[in-house]
Protein backbone atom coordinates (compact mmCIF):
# COMPACT_ATOMS: atom_id res chain seq x y z
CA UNK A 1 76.33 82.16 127.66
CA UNK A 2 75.03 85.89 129.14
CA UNK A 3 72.65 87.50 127.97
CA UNK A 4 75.21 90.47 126.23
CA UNK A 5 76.88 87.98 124.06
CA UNK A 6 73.70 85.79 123.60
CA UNK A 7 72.12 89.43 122.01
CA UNK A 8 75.87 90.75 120.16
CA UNK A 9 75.35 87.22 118.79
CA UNK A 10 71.94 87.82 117.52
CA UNK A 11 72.68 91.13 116.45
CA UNK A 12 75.93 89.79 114.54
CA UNK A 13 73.51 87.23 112.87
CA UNK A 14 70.97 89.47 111.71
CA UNK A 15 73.11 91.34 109.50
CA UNK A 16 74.96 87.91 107.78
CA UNK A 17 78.42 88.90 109.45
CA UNK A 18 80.84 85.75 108.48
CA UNK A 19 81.83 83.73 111.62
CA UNK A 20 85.61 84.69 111.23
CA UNK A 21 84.04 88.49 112.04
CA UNK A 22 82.11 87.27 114.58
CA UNK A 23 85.06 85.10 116.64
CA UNK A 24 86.98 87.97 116.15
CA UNK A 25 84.35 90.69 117.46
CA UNK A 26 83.13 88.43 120.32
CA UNK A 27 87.41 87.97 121.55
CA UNK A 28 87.73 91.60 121.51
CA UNK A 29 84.73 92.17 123.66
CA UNK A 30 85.96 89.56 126.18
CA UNK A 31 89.62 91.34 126.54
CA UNK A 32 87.95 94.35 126.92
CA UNK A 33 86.40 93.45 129.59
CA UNK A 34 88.42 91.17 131.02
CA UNK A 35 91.15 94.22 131.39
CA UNK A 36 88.93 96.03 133.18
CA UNK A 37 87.59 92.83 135.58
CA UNK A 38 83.81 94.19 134.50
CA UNK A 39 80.88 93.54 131.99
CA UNK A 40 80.96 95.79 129.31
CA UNK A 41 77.49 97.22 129.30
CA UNK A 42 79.61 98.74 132.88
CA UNK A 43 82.43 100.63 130.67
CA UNK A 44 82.25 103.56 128.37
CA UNK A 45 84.03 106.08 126.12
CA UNK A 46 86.84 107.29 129.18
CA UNK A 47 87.57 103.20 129.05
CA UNK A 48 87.27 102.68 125.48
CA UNK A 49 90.22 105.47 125.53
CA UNK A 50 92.48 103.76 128.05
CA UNK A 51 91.84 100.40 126.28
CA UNK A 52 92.97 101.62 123.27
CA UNK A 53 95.63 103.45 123.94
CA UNK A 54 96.83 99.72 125.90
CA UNK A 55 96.86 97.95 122.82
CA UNK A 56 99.44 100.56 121.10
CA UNK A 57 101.56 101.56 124.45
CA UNK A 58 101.54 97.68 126.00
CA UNK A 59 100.49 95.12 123.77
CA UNK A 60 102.12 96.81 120.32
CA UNK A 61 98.99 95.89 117.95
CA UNK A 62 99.20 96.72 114.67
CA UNK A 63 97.09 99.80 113.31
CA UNK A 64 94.88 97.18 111.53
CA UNK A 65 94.49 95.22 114.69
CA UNK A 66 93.51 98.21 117.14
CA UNK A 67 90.95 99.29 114.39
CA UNK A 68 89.23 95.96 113.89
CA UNK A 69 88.59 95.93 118.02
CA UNK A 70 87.56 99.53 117.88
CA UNK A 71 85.09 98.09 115.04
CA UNK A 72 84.18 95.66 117.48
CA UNK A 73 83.02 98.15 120.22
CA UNK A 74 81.54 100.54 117.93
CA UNK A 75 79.26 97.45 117.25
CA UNK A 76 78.75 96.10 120.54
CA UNK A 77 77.51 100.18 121.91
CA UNK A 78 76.04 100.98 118.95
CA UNK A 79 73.92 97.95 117.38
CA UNK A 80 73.58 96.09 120.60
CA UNK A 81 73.27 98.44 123.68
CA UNK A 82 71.61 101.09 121.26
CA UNK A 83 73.80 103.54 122.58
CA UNK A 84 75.77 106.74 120.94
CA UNK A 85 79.16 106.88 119.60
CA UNK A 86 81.53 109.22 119.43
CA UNK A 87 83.87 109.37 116.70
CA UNK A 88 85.69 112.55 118.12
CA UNK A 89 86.04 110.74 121.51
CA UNK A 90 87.09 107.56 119.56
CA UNK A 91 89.45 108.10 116.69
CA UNK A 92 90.45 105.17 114.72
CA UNK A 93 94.12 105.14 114.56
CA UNK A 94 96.25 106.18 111.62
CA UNK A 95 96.84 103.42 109.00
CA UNK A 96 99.78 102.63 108.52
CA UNK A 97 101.62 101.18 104.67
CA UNK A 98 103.95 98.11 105.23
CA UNK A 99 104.89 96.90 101.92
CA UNK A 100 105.07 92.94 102.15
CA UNK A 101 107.95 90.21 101.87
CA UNK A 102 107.45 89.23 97.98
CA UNK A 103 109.65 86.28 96.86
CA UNK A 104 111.14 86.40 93.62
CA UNK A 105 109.73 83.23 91.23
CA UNK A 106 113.22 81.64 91.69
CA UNK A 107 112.55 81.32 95.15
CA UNK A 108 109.19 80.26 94.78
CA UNK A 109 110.34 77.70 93.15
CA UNK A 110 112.48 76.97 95.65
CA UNK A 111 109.80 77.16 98.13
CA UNK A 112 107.53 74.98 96.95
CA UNK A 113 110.13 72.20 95.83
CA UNK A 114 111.19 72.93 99.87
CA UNK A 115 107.89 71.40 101.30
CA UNK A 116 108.45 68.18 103.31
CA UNK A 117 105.69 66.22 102.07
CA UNK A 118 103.34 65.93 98.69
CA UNK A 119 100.88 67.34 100.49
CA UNK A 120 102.76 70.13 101.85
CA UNK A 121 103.67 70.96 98.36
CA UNK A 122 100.24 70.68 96.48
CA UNK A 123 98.80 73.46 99.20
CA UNK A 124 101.86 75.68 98.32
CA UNK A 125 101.40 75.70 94.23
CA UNK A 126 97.36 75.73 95.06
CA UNK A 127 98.16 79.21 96.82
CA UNK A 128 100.65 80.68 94.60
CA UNK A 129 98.41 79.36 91.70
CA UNK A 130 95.81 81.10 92.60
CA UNK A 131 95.85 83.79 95.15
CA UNK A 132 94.02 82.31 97.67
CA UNK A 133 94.26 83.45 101.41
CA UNK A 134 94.31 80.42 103.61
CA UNK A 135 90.80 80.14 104.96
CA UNK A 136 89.56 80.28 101.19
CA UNK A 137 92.10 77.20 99.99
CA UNK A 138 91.50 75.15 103.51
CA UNK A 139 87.31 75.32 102.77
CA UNK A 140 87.73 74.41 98.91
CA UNK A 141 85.57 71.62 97.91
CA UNK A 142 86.41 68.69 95.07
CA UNK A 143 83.14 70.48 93.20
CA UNK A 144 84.65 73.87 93.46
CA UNK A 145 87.42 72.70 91.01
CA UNK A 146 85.81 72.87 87.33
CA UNK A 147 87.55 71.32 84.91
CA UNK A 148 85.32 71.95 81.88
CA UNK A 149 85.73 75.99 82.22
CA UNK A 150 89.62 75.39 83.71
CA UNK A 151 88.57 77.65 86.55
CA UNK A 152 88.41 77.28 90.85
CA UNK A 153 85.17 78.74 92.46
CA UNK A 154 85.74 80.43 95.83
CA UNK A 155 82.68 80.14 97.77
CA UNK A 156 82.05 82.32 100.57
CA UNK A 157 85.86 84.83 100.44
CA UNK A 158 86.05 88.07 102.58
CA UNK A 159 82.65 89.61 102.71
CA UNK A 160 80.81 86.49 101.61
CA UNK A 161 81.88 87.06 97.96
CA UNK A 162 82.20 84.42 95.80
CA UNK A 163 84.58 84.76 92.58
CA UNK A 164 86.17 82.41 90.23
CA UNK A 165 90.22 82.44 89.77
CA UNK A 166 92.32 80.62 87.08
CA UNK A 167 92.79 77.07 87.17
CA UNK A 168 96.08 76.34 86.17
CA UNK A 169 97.36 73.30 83.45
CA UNK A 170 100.11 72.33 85.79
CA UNK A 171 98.09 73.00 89.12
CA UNK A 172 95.68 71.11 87.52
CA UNK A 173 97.82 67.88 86.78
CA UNK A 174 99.63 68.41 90.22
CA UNK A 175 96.01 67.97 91.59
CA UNK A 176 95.11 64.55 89.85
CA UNK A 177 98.67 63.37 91.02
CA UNK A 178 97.68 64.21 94.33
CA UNK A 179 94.50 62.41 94.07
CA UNK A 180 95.99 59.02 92.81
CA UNK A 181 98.05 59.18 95.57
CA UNK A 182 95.50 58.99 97.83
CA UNK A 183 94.68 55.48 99.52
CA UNK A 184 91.19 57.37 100.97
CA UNK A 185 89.43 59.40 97.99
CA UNK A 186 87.83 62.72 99.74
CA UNK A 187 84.21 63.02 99.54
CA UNK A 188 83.45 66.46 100.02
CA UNK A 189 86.51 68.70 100.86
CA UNK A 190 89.83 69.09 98.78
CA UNK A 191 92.08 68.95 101.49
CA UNK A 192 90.41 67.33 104.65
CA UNK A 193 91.44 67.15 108.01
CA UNK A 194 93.50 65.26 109.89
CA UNK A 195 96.79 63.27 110.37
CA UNK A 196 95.61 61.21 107.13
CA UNK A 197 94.08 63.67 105.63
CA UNK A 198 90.44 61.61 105.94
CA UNK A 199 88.07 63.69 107.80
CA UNK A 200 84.95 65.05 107.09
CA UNK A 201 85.99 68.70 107.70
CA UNK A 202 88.79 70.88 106.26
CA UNK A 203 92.01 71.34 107.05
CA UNK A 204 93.00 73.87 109.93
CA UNK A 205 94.49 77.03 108.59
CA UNK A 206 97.29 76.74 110.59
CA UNK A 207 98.22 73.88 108.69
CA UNK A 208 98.47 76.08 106.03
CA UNK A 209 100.60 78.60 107.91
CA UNK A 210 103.16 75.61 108.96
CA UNK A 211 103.88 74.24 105.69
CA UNK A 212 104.68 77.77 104.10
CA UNK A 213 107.23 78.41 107.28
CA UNK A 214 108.47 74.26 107.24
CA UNK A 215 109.68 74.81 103.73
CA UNK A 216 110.82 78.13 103.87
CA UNK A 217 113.11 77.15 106.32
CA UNK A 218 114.69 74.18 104.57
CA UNK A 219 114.86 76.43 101.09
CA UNK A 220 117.33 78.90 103.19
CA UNK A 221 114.72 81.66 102.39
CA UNK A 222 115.38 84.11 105.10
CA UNK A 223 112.64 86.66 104.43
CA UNK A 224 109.52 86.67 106.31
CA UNK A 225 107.15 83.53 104.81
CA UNK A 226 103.53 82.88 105.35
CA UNK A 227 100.22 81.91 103.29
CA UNK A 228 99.59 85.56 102.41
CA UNK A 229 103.14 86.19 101.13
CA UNK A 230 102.12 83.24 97.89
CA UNK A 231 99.27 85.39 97.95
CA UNK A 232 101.15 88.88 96.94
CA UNK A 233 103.55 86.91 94.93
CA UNK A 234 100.97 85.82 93.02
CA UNK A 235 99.53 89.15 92.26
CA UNK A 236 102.73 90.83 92.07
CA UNK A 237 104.20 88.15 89.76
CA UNK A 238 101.18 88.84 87.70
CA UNK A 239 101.25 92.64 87.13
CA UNK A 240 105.10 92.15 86.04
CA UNK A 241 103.98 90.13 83.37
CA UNK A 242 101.37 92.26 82.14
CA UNK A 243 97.97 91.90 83.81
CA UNK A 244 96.19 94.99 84.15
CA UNK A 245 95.18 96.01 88.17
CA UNK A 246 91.50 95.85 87.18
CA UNK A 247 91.59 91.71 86.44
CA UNK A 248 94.65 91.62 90.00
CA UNK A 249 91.55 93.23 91.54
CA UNK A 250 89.12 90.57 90.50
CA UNK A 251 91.15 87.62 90.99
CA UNK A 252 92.47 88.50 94.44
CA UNK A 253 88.59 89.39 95.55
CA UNK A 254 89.56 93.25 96.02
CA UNK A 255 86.32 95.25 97.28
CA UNK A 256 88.45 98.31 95.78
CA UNK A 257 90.88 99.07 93.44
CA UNK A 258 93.08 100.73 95.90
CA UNK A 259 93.34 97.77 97.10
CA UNK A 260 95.17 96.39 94.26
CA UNK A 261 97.75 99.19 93.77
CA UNK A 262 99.86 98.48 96.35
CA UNK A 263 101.43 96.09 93.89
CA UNK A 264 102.34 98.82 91.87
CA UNK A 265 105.02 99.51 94.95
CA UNK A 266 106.10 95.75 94.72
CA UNK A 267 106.08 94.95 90.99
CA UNK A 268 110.15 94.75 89.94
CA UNK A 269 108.59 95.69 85.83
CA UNK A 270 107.38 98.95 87.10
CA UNK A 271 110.33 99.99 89.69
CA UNK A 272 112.69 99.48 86.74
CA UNK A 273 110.93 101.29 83.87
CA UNK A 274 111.35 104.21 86.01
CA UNK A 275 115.27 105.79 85.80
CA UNK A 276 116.24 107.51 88.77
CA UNK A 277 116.99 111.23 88.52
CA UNK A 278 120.82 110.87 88.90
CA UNK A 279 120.84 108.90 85.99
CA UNK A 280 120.59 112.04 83.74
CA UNK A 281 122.85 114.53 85.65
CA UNK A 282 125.89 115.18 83.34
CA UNK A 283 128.32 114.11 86.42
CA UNK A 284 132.18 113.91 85.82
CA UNK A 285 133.71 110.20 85.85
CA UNK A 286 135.03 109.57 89.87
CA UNK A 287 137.61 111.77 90.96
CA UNK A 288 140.79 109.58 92.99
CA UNK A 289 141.76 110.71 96.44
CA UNK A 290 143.94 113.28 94.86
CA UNK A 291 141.51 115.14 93.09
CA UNK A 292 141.94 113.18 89.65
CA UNK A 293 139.71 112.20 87.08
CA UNK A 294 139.80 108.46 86.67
């Protein structure tokens, strides 16, 4: 290890970043120098301009994705070289909306009864349940499910927040079905590792991401699938049926409301309440090709 990523590291510790941030901080250091063939303490804001515009011109990153290795650099020069920064010199790029792929609940449905295998299907309702993203439902623990108050706890989400979400009656019996199915009862982790499902760590989270694209495919869903789409269903699925944003918010772990209102784009209840303008404009009936009223 050198000594610039032994002190990033130490820097990245001091402040209780999550180890997701600081994999992802450390890999975006490493490309940035590696495109350059020298250490970074070497580089500065003429190559953090080049670099950047690389990832849009070349490599076709997402907004989201130049900003978080921007983030990284403004880190690395500012907390751990103790050196300026110039926001002028170093815009972050403009965000951009995408409104996700939401399924309608027929095709979740379809979706979930789509999985390959009973344990392929109990990680699809657990998502679409409860609104999980993927790292959250591969690290859930057989404590975090409590019966008694018929809630999950999510230890350690995005930012190191913990929350509570709904535990759901038929989640909840899908889950002891599950379990008796089991020939090796977990001892720690929900879902453990492995081929057999016996380890003593979590699942990967790209297991996660295979089973939502394995039984999309054989449910003929053609729109784009993954572990966060169950996630915006979910929340989407709950605003049409009356949830307020404020409770979305909370369940989904939402640092800000804005957050939440994107659903208010998605949410089928709300699109339709609304007429469209040419639905009041006093229009004749369709004229034929020769000028008639039909």
């Amino acid at each position: 290890m050198t000594d610039l990523r032994k002190l990033m590291i130490e820097e990245l510790d001091r402040r209780n970043y999550s180890q997701a941030t600081l994999r992802a901080y450390l890999a975006a250091m490493e490309d940035f120098a590696r495109y350059f063939n020298r250490r970074p303490d070497q580089l500065g804001p003429d190559h953090i301009r080049q670099y950047q515009a690389y990832l849009f011109r070349e490599r076709k990153l997402a907004a989201n994705s130049v900003t978080q290795r921007l983030g990284a650099l403004r880190f690395f020069f500012i907390k751990t070289l103790k050196q300026s920064w110039s926001v002028e010199l170093t815009p972050y790029p403009k965000k951009v909306l995408r409104l996700p792929s939401i399924l309608s609940q027929e095709e979740v449905t379809r979706l979930i009864e789509g999985a390959r295998t009973p344990f392929q299907r109990i990680l699809l309702m657990t998502l679409y349940a409860t609104g999980l993203r993927r790292a959250e439902l591969a690290n859930l623990k057989i404590s975090d499910i409590d019966t008694a108050r018929n809630v999950i706890h999510v230890q350690g989400g995005k930012g190191r927040k913990d929350r509570d979400v709904m535990l759901s009656p038929k989640l909840l019996g899908a889950l002891r079905e599950y379990w008796r199915g089991l020939r090796v009862k977990p001892k720690t982790w929900l879902f453990p590792g492995n081929r057999w499902h016996t380890a003593d760590h979590p699942i990967d989270t790209k297991v996660v991401w295979l089973a939502c694209k394995d039984a999309a495919k054989r449910a003929g869903i053609r729109k784009e699938v993954h572990p966060h789409t169950l996630r915006h269903c979910f929340a989407t699925h709950l605003l049409e049926a009356g949830a307020d944003l404020r409770t979305i918010q909370i369940l989904l772990g939402h640092r800000d409301l804005e957050e939440t209102t994107i659903y208010l784009h998605l949410s089928q209840h709300h699109l339709n309440a609304t007429a469209s303008p040419l639905d009041v404009l006093p229009l004749a009936t369709q004229r034929n090709h020769n000028g008639d009223s039909e």
